[in-house]
C-alpha atoms as a PDB file:
ATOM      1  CA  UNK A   1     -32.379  18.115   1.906  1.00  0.00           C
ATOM      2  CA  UNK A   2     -34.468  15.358   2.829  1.00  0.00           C
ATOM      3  CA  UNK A   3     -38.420  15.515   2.525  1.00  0.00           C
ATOM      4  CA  UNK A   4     -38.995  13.297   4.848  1.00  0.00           C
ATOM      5  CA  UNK A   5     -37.251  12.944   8.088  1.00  0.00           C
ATOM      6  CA  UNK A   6     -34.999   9.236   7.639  1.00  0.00           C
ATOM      7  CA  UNK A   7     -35.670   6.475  10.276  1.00  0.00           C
ATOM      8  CA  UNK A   8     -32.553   6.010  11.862  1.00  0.00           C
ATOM      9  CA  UNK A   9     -32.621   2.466  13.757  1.00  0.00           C
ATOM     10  CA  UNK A  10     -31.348   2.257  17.547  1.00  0.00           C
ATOM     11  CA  UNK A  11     -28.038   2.624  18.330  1.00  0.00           C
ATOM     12  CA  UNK A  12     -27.688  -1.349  19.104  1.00  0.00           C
ATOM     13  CA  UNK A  13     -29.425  -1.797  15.769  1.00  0.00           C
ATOM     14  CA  UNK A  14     -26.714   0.908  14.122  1.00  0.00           C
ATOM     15  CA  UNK A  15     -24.023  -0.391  15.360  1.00  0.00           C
ATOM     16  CA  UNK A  16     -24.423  -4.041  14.475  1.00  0.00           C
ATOM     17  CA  UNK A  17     -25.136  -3.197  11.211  1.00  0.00           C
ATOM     18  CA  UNK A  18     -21.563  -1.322  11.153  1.00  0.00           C
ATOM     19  CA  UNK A  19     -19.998  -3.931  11.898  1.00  0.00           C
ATOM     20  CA  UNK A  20     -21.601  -6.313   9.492  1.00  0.00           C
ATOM     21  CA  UNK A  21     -20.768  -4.095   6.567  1.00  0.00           C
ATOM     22  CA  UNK A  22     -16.981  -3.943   8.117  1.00  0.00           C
ATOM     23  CA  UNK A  23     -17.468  -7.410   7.563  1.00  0.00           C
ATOM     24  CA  UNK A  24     -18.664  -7.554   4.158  1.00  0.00           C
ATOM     25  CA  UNK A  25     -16.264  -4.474   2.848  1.00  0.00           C
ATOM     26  CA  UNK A  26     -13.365  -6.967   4.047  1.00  0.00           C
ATOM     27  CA  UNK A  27     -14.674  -9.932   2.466  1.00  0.00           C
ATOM     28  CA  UNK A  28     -15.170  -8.294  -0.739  1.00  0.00           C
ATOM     29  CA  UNK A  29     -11.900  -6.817  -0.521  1.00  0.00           C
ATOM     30  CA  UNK A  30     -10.472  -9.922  -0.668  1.00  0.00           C
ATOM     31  CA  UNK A  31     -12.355 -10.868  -3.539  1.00  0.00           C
ATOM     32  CA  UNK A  32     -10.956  -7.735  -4.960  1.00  0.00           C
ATOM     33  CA  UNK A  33      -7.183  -8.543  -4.524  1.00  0.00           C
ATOM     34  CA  UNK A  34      -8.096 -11.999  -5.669  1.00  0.00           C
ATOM     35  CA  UNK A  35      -9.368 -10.595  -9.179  1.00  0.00           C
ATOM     36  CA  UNK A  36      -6.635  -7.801  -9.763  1.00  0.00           C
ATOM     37  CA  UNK A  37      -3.814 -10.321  -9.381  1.00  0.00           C
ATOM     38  CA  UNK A  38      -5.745 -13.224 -11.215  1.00  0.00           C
ATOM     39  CA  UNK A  39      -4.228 -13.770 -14.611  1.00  0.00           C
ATOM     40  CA  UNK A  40      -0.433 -11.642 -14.513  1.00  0.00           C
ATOM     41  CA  UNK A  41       2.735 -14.325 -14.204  1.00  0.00           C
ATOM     42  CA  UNK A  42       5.133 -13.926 -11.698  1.00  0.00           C
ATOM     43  CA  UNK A  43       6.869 -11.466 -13.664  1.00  0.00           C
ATOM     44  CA  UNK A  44       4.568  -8.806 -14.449  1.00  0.00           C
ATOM     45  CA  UNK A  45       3.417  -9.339 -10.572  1.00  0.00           C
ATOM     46  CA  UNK A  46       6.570  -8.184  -9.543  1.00  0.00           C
ATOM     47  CA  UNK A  47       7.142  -5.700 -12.287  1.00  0.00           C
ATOM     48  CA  UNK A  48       8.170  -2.206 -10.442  1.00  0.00           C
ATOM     49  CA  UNK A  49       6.758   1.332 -12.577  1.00  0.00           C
ATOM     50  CA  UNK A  50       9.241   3.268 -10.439  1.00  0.00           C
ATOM     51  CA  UNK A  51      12.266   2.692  -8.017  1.00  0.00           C
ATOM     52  CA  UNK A  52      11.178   2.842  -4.441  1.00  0.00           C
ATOM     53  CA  UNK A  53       7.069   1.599  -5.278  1.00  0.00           C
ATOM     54  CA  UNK A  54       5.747  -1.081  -4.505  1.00  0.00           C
ATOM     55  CA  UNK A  55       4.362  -3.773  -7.197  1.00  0.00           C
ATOM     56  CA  UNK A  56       1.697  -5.852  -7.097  1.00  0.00           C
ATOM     57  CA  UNK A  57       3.085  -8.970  -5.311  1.00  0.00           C
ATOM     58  CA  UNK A  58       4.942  -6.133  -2.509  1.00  0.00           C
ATOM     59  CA  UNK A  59       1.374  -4.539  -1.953  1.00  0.00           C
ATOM     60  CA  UNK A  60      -0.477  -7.810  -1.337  1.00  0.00           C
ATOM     61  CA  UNK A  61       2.327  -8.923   1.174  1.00  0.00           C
ATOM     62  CA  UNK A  62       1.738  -5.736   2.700  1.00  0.00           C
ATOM     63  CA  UNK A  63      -2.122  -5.890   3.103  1.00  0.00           C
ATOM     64  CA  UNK A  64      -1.181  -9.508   4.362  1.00  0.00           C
ATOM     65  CA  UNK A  65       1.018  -8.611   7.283  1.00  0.00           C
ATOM     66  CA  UNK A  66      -1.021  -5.819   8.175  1.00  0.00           C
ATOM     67  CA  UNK A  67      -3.832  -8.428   8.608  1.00  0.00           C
ATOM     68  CA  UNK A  68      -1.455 -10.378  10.746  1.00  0.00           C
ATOM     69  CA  UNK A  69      -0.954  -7.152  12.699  1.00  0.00           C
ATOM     70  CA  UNK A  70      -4.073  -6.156  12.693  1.00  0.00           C
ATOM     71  CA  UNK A  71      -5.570  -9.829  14.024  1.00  0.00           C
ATOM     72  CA  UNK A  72      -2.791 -10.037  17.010  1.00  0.00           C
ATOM     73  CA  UNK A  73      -4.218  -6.325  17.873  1.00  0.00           C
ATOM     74  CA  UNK A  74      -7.684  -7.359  18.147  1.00  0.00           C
ATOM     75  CA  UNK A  75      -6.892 -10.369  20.142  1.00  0.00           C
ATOM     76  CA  UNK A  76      -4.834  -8.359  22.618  1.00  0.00           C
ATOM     77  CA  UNK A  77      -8.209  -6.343  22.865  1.00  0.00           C
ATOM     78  CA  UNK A  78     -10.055  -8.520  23.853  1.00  0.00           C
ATOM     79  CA  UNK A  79      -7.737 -10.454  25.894  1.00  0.00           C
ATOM     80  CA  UNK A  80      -6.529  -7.312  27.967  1.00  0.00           C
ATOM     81  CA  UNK A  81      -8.208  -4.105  29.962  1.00  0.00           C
ATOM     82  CA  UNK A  82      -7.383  -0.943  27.585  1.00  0.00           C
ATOM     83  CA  UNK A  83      -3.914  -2.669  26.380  1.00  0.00           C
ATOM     84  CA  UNK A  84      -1.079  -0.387  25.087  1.00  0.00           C
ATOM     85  CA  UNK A  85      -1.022  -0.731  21.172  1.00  0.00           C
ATOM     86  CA  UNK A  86       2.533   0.109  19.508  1.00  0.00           C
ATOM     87  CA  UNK A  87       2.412   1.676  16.353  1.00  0.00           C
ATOM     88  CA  UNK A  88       2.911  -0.579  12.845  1.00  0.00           C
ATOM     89  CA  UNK A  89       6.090   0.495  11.061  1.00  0.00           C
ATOM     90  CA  UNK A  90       6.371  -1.315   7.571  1.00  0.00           C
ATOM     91  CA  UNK A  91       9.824   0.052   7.014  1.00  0.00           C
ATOM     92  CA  UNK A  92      11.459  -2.003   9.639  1.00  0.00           C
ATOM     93  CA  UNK A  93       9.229  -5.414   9.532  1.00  0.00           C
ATOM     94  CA  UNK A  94      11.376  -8.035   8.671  1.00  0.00           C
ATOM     95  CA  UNK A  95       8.256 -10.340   8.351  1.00  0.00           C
ATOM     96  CA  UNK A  96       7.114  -8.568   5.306  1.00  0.00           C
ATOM     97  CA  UNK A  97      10.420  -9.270   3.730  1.00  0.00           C
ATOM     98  CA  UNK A  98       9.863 -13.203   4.678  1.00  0.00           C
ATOM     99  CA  UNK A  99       6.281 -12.691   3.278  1.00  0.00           C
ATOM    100  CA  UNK A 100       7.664 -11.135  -0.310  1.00  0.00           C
ATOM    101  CA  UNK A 101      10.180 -13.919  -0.414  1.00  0.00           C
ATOM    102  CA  UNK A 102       7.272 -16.251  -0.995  1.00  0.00           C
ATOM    103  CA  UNK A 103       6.180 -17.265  -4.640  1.00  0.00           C
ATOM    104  CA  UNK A 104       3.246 -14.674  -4.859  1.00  0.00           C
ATOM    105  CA  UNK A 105       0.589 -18.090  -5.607  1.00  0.00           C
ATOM    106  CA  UNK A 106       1.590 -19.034  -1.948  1.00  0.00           C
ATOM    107  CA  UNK A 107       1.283 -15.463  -0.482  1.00  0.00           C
ATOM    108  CA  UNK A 108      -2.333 -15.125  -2.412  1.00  0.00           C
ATOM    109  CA  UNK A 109      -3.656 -18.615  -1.155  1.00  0.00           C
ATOM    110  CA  UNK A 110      -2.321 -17.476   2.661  1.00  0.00           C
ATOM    111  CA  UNK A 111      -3.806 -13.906   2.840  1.00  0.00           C
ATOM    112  CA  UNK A 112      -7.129 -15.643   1.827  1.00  0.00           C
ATOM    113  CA  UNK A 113      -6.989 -18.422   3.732  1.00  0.00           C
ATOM    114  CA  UNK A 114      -6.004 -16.056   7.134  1.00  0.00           C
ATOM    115  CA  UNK A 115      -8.820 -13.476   5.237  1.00  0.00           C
ATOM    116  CA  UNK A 116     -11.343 -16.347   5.845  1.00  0.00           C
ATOM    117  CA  UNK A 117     -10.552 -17.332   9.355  1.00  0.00           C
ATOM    118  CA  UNK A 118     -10.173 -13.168  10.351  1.00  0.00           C
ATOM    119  CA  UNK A 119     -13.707 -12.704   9.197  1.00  0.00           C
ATOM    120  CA  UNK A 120     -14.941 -15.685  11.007  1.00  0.00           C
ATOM    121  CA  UNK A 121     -13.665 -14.463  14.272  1.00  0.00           C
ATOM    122  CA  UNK A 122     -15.171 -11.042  13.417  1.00  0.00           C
ATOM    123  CA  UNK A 123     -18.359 -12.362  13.160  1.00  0.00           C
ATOM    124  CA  UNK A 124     -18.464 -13.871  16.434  1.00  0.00           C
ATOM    125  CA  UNK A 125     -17.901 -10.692  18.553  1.00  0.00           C
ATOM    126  CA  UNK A 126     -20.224  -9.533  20.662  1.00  0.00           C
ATOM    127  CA  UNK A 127     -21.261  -5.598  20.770  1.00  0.00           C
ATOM    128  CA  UNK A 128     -19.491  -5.187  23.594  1.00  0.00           C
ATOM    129  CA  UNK A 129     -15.937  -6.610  22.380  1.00  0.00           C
ATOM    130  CA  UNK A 130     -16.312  -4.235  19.322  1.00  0.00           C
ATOM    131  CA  UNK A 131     -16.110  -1.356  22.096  1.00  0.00           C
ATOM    132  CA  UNK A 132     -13.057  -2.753  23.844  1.00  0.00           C
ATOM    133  CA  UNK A 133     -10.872  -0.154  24.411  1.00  0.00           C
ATOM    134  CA  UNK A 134      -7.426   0.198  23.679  1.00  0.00           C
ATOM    135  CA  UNK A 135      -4.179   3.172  24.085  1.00  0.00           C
ATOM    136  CA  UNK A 136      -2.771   4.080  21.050  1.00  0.00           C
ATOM    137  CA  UNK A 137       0.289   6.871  20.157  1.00  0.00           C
ATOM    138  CA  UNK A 138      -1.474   7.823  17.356  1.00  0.00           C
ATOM    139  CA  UNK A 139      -5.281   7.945  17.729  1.00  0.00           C
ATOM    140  CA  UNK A 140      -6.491   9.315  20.851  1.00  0.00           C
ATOM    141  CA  UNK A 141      -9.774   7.451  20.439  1.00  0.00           C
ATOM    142  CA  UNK A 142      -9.059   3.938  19.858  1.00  0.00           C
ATOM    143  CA  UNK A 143     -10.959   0.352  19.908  1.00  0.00           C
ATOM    144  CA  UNK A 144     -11.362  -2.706  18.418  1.00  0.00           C
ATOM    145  CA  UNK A 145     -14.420  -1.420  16.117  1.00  0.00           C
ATOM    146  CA  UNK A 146     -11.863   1.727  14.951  1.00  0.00           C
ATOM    147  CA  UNK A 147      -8.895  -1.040  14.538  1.00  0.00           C
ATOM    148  CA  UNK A 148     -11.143  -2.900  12.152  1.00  0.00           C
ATOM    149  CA  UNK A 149     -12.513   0.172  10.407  1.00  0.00           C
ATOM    150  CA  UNK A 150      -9.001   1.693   9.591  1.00  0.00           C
ATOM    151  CA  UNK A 151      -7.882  -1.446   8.281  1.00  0.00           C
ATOM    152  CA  UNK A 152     -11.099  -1.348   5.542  1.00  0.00           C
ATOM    153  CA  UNK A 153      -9.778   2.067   5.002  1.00  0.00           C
ATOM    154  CA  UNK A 154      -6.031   1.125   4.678  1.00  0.00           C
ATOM    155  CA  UNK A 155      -6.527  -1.899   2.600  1.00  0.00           C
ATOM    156  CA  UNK A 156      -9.262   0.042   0.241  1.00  0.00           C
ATOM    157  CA  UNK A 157      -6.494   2.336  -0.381  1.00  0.00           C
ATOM    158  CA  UNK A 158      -3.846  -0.129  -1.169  1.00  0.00           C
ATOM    159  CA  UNK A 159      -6.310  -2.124  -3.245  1.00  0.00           C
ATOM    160  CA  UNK A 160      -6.709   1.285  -5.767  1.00  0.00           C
ATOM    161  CA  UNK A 161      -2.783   1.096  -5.748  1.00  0.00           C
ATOM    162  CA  UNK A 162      -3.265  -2.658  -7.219  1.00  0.00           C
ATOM    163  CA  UNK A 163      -5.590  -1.557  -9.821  1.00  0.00           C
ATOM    164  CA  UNK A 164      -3.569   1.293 -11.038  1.00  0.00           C
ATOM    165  CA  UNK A 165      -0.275  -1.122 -11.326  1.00  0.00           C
ATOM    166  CA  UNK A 166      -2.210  -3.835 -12.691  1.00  0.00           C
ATOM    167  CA  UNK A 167      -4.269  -1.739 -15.721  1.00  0.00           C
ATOM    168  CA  UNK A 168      -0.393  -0.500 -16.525  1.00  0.00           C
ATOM    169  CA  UNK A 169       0.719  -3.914 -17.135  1.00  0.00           C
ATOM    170  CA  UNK A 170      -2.571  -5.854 -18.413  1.00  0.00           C
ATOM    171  CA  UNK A 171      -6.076  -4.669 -17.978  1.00  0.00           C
ATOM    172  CA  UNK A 172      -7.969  -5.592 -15.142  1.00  0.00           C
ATOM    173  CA  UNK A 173     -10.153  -8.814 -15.570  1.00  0.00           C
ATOM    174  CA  UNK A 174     -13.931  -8.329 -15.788  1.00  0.00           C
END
């Protein structure tokens, strides 16, 4: 329990803040991915432990389409009142299977380049486009601050995938 009761800044204050740590989590994230496939050749990149998981290269083509995915939902927020937003299904998406066909130093060099230019156009929403609303099949309460949030989630997830696979086949760089 607290001693003293915490100051809790305004809501405006609150949520601003939110989104700049969105911000930073996803820029740091990036960093992240950067270091854990720094240093392995193509081979041990695309090394599979088991039949049916995804390696290293797989997983960052994966957090890289979902960022596509991900950028064209939050442009179709803001562009559109309370938009109809289809599910992702990563079984089916041929694009991800374009992305994967890609030598994994040209897959690296375009998540971070479209990483850079995502968190860009992040940081020039206003409050009020972090609120735009949006229908989802999935999520009952859905807008452009949960789409970003989710993906933080979603990515940090994937990202502890990457550093399991990569201590397996070389230990992660310091």
């Amino acid at each position: 329990m607290w001693r003293t009761r915490p100051r809790f800044p305004h809501n405006h204050d609150m949520a601003s803040d939110l989104h700049q740590r969105l911000i930073l989590r996803l820029r740091e994230q990036a960093r992240d991915v950067y270091r854990l496939l720094s240093g392995l050749s193509e081979a041990q990149l695309n090394y599979r432990l088991e039949a049916g998981q995804w390696n290293l290269k797989e997983i960052l083509c994966h957090l890289w389409r979902v960022q596509r995915v991900f950028e064209q939902r939050i442009e179709t927020l803001l562009k559109e009142n309370n938009p109809e937003i289809a599910a992702y299904e990563p079984d089916s998406d041929a694009e991800f299977e374009r992305l994967v066909a890609r030598p994994t130093t040209e897959a690296l060099t375009g998540f971070l380049t479209e990483r850079q230019r995502f968190l860009q156009r992040l940081e020039s929403l206003g409050l009020a486009d972090w609120e735009r609303p949006g229908v989802h099949p999935e999520y009952p309460s859905y807008d452009l601050r949960f789409q970003v949030e989710y993906m933080v989630h979603h990515e940090a997830h994937h990202i502890y995938q990457m550093f399991q696979r990569r201590a397996l086949v070389l230990a992660p760089p310091r």
